[in-house]
N, C-alpha and C. Protein backbone atom coordinates (compact mmCIF):
# COMPACT_ATOMS: atom_id res chain seq x y z
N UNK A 1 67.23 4.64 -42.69
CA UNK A 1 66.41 5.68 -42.12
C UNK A 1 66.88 5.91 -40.67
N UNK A 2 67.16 7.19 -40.49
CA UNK A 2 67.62 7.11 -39.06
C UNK A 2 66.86 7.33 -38.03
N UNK A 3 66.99 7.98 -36.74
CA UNK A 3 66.23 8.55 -35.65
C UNK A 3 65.64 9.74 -36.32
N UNK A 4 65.94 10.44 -36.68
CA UNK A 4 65.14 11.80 -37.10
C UNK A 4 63.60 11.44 -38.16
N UNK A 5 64.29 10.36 -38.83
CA UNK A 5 62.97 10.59 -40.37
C UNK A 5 62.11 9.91 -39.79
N UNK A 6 62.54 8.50 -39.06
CA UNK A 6 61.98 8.03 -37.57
C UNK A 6 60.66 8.60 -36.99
N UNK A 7 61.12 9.60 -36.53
CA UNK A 7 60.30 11.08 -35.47
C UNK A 7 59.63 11.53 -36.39
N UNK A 8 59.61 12.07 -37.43
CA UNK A 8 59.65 13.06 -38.54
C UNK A 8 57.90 12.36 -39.17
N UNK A 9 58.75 10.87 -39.54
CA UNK A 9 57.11 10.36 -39.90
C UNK A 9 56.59 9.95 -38.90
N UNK A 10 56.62 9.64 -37.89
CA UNK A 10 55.73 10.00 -36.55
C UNK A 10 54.63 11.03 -36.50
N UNK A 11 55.55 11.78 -36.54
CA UNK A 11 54.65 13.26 -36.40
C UNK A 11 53.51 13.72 -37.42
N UNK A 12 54.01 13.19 -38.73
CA UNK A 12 53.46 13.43 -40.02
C UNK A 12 52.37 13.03 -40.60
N UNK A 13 52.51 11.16 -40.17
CA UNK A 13 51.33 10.13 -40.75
C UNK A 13 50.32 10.49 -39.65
N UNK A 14 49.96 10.09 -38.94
CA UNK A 14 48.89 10.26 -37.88
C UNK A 14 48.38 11.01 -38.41
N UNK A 15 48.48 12.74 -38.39
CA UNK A 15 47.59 13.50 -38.64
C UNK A 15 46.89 13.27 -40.03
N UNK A 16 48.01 13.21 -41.14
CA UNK A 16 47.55 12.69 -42.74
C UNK A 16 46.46 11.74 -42.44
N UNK A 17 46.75 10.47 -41.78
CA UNK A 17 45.86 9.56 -41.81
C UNK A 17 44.36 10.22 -41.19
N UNK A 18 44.20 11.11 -40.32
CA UNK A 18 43.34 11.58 -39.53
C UNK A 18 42.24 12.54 -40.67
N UNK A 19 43.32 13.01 -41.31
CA UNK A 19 43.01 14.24 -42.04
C UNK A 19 42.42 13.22 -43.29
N UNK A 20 42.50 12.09 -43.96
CA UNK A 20 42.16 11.39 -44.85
C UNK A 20 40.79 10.64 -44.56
N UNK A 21 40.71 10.31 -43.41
CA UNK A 21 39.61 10.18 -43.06
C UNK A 21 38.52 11.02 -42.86
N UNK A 22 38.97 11.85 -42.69
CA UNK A 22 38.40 12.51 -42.47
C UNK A 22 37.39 13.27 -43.91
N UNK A 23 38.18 13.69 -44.87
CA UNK A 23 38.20 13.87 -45.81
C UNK A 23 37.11 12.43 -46.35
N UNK A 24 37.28 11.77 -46.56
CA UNK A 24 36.79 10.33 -46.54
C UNK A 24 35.32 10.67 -46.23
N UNK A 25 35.28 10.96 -45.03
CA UNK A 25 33.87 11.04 -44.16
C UNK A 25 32.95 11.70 -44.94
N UNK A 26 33.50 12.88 -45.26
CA UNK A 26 32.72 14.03 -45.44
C UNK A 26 32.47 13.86 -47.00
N UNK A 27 33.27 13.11 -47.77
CA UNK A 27 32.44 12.60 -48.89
C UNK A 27 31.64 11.66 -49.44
N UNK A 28 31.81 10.30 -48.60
CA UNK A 28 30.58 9.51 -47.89
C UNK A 28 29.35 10.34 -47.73
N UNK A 29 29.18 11.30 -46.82
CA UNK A 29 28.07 12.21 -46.56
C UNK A 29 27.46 12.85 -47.67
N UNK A 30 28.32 13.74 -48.37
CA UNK A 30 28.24 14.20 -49.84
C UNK A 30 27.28 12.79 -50.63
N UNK A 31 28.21 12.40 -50.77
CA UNK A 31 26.99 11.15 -52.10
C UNK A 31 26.00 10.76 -51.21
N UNK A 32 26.10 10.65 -50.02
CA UNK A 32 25.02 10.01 -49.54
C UNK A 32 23.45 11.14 -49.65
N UNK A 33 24.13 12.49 -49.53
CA UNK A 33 22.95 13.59 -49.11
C UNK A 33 22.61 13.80 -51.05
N UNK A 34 23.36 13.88 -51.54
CA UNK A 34 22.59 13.81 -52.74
C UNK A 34 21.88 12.70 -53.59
N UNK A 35 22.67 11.31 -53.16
CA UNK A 35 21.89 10.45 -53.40
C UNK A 35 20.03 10.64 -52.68
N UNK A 36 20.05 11.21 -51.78
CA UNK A 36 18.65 11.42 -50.69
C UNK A 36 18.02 12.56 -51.49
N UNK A 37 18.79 13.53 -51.76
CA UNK A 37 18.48 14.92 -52.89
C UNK A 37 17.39 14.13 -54.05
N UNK A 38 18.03 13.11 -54.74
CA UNK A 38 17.85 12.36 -56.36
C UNK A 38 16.59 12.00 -55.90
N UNK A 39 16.44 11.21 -54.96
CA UNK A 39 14.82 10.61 -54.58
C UNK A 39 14.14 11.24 -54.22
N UNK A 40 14.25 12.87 -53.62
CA UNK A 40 13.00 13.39 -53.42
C UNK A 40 12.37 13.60 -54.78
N UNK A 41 13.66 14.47 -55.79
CA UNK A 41 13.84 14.43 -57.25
C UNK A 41 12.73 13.28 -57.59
N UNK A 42 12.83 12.17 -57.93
CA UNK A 42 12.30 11.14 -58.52
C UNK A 42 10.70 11.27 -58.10
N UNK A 43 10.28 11.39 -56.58
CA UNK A 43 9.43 11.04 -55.72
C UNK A 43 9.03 12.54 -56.37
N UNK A 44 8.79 13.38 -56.34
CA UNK A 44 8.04 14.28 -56.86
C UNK A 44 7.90 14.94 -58.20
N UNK A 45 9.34 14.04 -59.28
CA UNK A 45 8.52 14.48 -60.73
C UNK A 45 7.94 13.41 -60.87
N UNK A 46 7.75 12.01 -60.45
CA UNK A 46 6.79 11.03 -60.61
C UNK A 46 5.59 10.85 -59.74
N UNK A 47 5.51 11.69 -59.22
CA UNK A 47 4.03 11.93 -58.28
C UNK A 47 3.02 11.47 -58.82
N UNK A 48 1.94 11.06 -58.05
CA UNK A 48 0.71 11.20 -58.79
C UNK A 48 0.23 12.55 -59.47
N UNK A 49 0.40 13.44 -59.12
CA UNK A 49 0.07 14.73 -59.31
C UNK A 49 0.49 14.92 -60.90
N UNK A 50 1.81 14.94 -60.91
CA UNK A 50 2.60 14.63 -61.88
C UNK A 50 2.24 13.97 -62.93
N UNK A 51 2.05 12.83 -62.72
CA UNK A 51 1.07 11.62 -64.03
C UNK A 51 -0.24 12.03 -64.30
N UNK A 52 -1.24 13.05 -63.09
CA UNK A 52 -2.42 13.24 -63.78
C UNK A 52 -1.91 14.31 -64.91
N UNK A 53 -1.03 15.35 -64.12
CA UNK A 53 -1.18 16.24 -64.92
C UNK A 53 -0.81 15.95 -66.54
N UNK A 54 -0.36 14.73 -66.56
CA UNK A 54 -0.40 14.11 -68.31
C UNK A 54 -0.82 13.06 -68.70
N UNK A 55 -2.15 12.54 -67.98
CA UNK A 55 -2.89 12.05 -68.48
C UNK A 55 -4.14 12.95 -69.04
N UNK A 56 -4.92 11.90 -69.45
CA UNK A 56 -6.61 12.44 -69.95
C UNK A 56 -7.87 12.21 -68.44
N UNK A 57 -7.88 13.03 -67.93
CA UNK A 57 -9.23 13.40 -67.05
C UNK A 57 -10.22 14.38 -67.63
N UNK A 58 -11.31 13.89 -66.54
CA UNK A 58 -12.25 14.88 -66.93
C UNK A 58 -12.66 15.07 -65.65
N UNK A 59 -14.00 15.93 -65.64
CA UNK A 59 -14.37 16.48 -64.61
C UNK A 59 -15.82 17.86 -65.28
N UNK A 60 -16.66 17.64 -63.90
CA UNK A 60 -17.72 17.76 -64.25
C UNK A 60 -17.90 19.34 -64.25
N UNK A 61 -18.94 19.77 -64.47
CA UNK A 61 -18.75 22.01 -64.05
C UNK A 61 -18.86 22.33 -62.84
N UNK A 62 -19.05 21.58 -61.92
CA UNK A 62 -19.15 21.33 -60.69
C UNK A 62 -17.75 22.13 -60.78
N UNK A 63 -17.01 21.22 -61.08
CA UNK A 63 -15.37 21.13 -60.85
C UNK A 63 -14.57 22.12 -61.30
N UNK A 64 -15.25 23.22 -61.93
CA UNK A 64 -14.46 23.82 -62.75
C UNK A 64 -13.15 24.90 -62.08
N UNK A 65 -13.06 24.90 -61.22
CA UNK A 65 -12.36 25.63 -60.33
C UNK A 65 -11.03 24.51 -60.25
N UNK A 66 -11.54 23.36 -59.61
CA UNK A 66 -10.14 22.63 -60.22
C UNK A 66 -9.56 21.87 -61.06
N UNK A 67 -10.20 22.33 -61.76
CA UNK A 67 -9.75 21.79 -63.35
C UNK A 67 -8.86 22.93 -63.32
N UNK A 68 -8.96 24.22 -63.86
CA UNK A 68 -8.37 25.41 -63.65
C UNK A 68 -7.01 25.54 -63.03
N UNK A 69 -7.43 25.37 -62.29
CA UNK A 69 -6.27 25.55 -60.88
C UNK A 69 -5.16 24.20 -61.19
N UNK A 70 -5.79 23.02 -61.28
CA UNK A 70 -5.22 21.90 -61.26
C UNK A 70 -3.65 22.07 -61.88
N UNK A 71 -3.43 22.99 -63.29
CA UNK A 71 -2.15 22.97 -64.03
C UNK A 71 -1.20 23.91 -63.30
N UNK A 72 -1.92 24.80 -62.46
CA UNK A 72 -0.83 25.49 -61.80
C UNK A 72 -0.32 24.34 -60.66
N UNK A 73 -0.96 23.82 -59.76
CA UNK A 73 -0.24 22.71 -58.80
C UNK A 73 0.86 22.23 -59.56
N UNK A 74 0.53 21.34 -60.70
CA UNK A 74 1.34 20.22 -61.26
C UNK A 74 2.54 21.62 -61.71
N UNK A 75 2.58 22.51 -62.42
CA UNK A 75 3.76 23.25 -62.76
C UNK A 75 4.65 24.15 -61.36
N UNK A 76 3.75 24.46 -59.94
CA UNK A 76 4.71 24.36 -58.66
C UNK A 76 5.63 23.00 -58.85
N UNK A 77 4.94 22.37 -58.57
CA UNK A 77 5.92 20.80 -58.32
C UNK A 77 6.86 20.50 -59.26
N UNK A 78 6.63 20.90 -61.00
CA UNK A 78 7.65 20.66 -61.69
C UNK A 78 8.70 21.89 -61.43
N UNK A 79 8.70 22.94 -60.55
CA UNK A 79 9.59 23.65 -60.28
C UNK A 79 10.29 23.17 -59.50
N UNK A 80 9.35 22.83 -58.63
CA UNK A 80 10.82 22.05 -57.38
C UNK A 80 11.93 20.92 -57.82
N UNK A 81 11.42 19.78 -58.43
CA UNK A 81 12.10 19.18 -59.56
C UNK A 81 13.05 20.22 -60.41
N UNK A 82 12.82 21.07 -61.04
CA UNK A 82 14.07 21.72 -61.69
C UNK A 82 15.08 21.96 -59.95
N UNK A 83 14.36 22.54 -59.46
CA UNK A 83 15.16 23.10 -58.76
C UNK A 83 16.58 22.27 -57.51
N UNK A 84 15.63 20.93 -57.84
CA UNK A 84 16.55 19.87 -57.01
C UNK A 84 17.59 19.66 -58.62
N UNK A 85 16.78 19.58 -59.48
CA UNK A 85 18.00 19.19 -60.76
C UNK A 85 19.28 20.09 -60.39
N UNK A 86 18.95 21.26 -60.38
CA UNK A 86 19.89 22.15 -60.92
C UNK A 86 20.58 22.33 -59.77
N UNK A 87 20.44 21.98 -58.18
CA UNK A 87 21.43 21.56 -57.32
C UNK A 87 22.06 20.30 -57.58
N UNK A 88 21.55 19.22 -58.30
CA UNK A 88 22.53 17.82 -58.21
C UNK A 88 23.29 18.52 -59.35
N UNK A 89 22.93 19.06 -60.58
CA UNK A 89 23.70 18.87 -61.71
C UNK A 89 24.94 20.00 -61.29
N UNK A 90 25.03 20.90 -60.41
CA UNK A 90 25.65 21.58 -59.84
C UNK A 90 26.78 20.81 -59.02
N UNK A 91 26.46 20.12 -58.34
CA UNK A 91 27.02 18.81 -57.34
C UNK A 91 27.54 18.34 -58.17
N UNK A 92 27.85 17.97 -59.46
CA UNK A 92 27.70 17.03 -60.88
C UNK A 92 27.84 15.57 -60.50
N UNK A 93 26.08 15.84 -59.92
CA UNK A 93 25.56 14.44 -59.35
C UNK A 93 24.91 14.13 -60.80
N UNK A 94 25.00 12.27 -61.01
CA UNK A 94 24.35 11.93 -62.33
C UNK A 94 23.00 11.97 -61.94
N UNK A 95 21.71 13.01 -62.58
CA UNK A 95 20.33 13.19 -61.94
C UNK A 95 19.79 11.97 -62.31
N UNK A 96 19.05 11.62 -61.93
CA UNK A 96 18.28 10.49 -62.07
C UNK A 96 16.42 10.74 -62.11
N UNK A 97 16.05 10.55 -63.17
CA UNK A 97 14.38 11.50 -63.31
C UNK A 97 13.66 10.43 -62.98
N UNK A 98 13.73 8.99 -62.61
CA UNK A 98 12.54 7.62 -62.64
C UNK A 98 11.86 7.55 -63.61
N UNK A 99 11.25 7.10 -63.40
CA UNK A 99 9.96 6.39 -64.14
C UNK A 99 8.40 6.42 -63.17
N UNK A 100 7.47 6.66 -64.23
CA UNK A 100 6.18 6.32 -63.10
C UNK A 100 5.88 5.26 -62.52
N UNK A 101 5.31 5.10 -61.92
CA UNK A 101 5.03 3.49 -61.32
C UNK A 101 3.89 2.89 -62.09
N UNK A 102 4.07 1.61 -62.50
CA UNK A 102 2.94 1.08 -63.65
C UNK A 102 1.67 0.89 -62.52
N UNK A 103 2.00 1.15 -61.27
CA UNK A 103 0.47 1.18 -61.01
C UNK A 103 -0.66 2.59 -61.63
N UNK A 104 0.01 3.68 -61.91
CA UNK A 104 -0.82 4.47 -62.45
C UNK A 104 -1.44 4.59 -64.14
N UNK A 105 -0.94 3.52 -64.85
CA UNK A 105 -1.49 3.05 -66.07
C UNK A 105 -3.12 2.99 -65.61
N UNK A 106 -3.70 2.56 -64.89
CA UNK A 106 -5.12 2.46 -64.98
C UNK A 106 -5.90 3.49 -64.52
N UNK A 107 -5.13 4.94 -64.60
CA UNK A 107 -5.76 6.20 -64.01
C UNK A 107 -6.39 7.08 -64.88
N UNK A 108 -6.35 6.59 -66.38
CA UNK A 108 -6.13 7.57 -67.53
C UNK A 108 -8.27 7.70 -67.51
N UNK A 109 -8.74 9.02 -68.22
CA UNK A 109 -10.06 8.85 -68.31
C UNK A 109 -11.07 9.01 -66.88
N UNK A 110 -10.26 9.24 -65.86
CA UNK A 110 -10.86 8.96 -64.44
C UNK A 110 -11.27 10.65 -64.44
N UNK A 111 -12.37 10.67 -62.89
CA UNK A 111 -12.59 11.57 -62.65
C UNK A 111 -11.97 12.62 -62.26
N UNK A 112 -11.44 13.86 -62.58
CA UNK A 112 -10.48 14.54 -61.67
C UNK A 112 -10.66 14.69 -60.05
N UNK A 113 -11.96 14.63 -59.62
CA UNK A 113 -12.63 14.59 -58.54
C UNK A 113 -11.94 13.38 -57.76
N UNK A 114 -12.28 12.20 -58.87
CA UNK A 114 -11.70 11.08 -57.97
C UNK A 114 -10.39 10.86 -57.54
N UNK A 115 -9.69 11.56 -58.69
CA UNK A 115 -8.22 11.62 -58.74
C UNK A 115 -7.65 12.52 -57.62
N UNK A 116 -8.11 13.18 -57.54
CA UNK A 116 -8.04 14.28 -56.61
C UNK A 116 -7.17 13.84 -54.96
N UNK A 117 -8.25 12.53 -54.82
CA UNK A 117 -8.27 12.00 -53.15
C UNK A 117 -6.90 11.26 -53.36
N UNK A 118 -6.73 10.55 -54.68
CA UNK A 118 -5.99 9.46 -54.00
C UNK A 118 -4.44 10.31 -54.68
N UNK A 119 -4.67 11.65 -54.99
CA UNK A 119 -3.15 12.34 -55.18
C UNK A 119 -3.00 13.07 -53.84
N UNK A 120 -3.88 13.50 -53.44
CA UNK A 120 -3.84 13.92 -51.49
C UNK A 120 -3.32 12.84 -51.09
N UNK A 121 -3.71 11.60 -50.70
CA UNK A 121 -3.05 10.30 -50.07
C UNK A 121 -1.70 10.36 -50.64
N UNK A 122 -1.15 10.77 -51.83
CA UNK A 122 0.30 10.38 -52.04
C UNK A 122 1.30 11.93 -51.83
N UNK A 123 0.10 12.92 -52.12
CA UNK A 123 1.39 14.06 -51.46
C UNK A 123 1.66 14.12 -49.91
N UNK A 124 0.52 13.26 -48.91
CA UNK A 124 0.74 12.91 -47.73
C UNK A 124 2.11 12.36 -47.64
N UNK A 125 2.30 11.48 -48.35
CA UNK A 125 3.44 10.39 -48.31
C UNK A 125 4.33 11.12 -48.59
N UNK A 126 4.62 12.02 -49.59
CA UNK A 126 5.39 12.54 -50.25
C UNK A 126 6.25 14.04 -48.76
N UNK A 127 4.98 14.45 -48.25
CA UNK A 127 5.23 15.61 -47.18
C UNK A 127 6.28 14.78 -46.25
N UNK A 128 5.30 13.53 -45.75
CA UNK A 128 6.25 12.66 -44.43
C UNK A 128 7.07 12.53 -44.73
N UNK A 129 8.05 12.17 -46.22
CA UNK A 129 9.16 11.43 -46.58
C UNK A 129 10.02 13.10 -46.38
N UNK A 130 9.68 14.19 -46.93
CA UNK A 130 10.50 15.71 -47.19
C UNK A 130 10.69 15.69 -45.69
N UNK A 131 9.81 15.64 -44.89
CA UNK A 131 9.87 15.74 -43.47
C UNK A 131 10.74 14.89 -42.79
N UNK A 132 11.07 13.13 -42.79
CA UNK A 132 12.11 12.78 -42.64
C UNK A 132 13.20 13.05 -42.63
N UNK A 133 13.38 13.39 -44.23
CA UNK A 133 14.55 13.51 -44.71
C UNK A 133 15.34 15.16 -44.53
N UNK A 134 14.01 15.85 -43.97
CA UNK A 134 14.89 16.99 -43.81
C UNK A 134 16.12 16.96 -42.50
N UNK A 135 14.95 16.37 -41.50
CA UNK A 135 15.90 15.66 -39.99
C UNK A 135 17.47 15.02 -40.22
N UNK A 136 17.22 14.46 -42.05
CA UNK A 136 18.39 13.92 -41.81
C UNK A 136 19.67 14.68 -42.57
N UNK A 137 19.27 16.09 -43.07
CA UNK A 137 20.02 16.66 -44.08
C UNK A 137 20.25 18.15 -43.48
N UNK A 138 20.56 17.83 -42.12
CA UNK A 138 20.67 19.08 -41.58
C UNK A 138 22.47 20.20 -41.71
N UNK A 139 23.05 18.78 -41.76
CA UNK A 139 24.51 19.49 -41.46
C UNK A 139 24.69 20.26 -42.96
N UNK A 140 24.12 19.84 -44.09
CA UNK A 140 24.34 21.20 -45.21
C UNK A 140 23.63 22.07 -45.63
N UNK A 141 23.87 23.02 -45.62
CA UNK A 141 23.09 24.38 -45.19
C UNK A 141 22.49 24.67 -46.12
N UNK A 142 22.96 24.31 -47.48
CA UNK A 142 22.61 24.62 -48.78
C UNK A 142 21.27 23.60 -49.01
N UNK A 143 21.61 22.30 -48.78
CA UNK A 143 20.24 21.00 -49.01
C UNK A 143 19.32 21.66 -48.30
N UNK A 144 19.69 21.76 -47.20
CA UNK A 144 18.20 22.23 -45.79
C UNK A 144 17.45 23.22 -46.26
N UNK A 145 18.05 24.13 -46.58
CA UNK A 145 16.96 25.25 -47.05
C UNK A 145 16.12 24.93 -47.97
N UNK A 146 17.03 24.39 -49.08
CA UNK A 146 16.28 23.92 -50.50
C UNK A 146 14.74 23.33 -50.09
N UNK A 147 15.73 22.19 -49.32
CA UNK A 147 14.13 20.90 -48.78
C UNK A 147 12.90 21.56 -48.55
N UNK A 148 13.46 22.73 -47.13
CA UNK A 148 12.51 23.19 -46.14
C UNK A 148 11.87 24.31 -46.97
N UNK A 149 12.12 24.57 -48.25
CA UNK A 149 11.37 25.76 -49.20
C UNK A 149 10.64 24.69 -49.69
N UNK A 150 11.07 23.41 -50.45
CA UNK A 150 10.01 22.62 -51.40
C UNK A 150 9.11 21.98 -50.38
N UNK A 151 9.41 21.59 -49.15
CA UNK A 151 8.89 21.07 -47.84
C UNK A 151 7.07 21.90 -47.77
N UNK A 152 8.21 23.29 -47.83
CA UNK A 152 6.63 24.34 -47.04
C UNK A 152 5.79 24.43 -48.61
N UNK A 153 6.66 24.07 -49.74
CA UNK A 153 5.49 24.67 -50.65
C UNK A 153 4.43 23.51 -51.13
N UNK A 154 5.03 22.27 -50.83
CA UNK A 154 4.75 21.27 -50.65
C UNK A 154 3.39 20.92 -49.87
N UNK A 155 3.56 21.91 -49.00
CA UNK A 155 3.07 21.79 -47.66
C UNK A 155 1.27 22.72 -48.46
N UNK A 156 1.90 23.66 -48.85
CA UNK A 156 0.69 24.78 -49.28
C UNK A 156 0.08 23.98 -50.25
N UNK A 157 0.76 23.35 -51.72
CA UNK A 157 0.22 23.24 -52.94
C UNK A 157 -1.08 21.85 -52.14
N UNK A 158 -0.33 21.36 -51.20
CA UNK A 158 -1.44 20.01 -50.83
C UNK A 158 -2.59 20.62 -50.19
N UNK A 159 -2.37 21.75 -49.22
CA UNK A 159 -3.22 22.62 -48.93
C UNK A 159 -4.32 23.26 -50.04
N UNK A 160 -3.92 23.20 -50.74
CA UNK A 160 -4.82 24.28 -52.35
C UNK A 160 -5.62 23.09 -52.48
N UNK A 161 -4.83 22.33 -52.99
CA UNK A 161 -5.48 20.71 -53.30
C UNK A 161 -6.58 20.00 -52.97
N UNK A 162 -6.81 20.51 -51.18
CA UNK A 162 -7.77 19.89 -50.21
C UNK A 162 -8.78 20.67 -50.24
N UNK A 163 -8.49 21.92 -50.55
CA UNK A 163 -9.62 23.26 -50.78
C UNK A 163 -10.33 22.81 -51.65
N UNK A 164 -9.46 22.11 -53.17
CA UNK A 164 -10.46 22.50 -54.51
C UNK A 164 -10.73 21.05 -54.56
N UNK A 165 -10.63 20.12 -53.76
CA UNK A 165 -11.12 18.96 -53.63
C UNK A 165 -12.41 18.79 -53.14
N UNK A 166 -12.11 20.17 -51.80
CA UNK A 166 -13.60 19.70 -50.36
C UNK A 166 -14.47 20.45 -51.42
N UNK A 167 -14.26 22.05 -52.09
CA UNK A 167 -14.98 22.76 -52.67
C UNK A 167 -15.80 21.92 -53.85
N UNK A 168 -15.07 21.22 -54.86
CA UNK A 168 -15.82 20.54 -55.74
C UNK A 168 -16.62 19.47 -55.50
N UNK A 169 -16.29 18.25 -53.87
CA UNK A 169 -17.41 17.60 -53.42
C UNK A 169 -18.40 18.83 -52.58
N UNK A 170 -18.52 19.53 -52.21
CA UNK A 170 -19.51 19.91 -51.57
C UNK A 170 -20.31 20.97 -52.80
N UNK A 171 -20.20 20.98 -53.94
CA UNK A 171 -20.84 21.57 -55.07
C UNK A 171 -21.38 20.01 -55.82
N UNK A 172 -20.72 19.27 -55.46
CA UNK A 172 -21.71 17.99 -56.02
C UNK A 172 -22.37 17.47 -55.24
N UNK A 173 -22.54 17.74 -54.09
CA UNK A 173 -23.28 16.91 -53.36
C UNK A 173 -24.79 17.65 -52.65
């Protein structure tokens, strides 16, 4: 190898190597932002919301407004779920749907009333975590929006929620 090929790969590797890393980086980020995508995925088709809406409740005539109402919430939320699907499966990220948590086995038969409070307490959880994670999914333009649409509707359906919650205790009480 003489002086020239010498110079030649001088000039050549550095940048390759720069450019590989680089490359590197930005797909690190990739699995990482859809791996974060999959768990909101998981975290909101396994919601509480989610499990009432297929279990057995009842609820009194008091309630009848959210009984009613109740199947439209749970079918918003199973939209957002498609809608994170059909960005990972796009990504041709392997989706990942969970499982419920066996703590909600002992919810079946309950009041919808009662159910009500402690699915507010988990779409709380559920808002803070979209809210995190939006902070952290800013550099792709495509995730951010997605989030910050399921974020705000997120934001409303828990809003509806608290309405036909306060409305049905203050008709029973």
């Amino acid at each position: 190898m003489g002086n020239w090929d010498v110079r030649l790969c001088n000039l050549i590797i550095p940048p390759l190597a720069a450019f590989h890393f680089h490359i590197a980086g930005l797909l690190m980020s990739l699995v990482q932002q859809n791996a974060k995508l999959n768990q909101i995925l998981i975290e909101l088709g396994r919601s509480l919301l989610q499990y009432v809406g297929h279990c057995s409740s009842w609820s009194s005539r008091t309630q009848a407004t959210l009984e009613q109402e109740f199947p439209k919430l749970v079918a918003i939320q199973q939209g957002h779920v498609a809608q994170l699907s059909t960005l990972l499966t796009e990504r041709r990220w392997p989706v990942d749907f969970g499982g419920f948590p066996a703590t909600y086995t002992d919810l079946h038969f309950l009041s919808l009333s009662y159910l009500s409070k402690l699915i507010l307490k988990n779409q709380q959880a559920i808002i803070a975590h979209l809210e995190q994670v939006q902070h952290e999914l800013v550099e792709d333009l495509e995730v951010a929006t997605l989030v910050e649409e399921v974020l705000s509707s997120e934001r409303q359906l828990t809003a509806r929620l608290q309405e036909l919650t306060s409305a049905g205790s203050g008709a029973a009480a």
